[in-house]
C-alpha atoms as a PDB file:
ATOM      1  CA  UNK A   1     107.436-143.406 111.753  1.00  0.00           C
ATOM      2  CA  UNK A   2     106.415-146.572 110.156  1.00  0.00           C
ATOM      3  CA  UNK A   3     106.875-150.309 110.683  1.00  0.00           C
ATOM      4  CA  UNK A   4     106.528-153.604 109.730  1.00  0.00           C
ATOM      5  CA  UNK A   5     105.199-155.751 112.441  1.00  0.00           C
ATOM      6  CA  UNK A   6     103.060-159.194 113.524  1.00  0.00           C
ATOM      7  CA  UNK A   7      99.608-158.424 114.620  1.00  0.00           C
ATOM      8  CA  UNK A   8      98.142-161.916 116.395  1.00  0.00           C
ATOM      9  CA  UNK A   9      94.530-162.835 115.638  1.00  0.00           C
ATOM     10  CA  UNK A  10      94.864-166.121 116.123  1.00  0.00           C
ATOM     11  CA  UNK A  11      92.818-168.300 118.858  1.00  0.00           C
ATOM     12  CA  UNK A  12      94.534-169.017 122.351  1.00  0.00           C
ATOM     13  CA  UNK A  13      97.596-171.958 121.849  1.00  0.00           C
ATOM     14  CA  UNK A  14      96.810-171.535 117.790  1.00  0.00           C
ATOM     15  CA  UNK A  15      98.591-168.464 116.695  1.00  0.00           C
ATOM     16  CA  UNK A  16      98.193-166.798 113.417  1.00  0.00           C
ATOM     17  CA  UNK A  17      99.486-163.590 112.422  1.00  0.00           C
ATOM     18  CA  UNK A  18      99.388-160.487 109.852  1.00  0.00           C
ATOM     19  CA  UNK A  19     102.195-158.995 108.346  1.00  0.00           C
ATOM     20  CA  UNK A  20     100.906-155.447 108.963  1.00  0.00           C
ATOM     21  CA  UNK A  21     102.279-152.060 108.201  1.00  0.00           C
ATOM     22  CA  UNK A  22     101.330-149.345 111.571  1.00  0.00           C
ATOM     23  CA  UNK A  23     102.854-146.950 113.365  1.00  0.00           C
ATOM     24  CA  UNK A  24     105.591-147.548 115.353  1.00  0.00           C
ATOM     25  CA  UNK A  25     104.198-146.001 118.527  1.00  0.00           C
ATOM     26  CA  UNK A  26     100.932-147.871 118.386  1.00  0.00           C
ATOM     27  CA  UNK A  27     100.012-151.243 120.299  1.00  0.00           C
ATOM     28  CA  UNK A  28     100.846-154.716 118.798  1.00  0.00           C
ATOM     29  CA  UNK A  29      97.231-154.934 117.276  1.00  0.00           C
ATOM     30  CA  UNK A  30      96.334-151.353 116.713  1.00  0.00           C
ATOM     31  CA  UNK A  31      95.076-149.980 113.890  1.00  0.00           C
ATOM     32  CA  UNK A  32      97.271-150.904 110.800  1.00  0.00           C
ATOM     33  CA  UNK A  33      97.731-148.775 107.867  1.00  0.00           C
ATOM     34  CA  UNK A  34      97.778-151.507 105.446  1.00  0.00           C
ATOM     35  CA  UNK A  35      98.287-155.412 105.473  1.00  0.00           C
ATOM     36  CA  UNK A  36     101.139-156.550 103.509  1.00  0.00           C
ATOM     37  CA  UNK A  37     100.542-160.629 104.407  1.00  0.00           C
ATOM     38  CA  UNK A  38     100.462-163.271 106.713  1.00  0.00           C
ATOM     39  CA  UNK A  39     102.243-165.568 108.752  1.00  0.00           C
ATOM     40  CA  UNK A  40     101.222-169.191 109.985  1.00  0.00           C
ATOM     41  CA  UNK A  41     103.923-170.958 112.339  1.00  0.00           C
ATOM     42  CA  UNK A  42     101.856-173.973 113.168  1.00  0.00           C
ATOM     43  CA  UNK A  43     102.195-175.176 109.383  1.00  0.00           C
ATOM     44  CA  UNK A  44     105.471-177.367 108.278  1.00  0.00           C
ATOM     45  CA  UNK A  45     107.481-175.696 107.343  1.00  0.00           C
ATOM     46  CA  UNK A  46     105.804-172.251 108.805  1.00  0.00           C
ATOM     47  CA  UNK A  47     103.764-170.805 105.787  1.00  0.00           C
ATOM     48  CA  UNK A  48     104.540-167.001 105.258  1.00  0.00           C
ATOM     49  CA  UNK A  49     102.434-165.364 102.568  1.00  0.00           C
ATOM     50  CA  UNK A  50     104.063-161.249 101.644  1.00  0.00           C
ATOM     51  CA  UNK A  51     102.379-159.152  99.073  1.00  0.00           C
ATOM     52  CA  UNK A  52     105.761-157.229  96.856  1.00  0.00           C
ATOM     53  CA  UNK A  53     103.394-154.802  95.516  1.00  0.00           C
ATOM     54  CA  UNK A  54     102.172-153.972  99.326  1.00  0.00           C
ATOM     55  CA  UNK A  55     105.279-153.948 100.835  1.00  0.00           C
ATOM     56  CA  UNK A  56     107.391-152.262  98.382  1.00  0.00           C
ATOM     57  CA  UNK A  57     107.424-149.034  99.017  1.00  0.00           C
ATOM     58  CA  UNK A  58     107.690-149.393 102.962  1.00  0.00           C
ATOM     59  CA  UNK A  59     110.555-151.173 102.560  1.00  0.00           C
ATOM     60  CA  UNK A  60     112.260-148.020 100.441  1.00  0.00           C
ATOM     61  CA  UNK A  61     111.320-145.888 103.260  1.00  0.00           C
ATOM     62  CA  UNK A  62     112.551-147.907 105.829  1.00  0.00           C
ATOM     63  CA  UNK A  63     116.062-147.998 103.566  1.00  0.00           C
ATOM     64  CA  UNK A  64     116.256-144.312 103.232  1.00  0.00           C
ATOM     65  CA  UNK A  65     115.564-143.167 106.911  1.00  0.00           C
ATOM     66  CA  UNK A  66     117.346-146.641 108.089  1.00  0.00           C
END
């Protein structure tokens, strides 16, 4: 089953993130099946950045097996 999670690739005490799609049994930064966008907390106001086309259709599966 899929979901959509954080992966961290920030450095250490400057966190940056990926809006990734992976599988749910796999580690936090495993390998993804796609990357739908990114997240930046240390920006104000945090800065998230999503792809609609990209996550679209995970979304509807996530809906119809929610």
């Amino acid at each position: 089953m899929l979901t959509i999670r954080l992966a961290r690739i920030g450095k250490k005490k400057k966190p940056f993130y990926r809006v990734v799609v992976i599988e749910r049994t796999r580690p936090r930064n495993g390998r993804v099946v796609e990357l739908v966008g990114t997240y930046d907390p240390l920006k104000k106001p945090a800065e998230i950045h999503l792809d609609a086309e990209r996550i679209g259709p995970y979304r509807i599966l996530s809906i119809v097996r929610g």
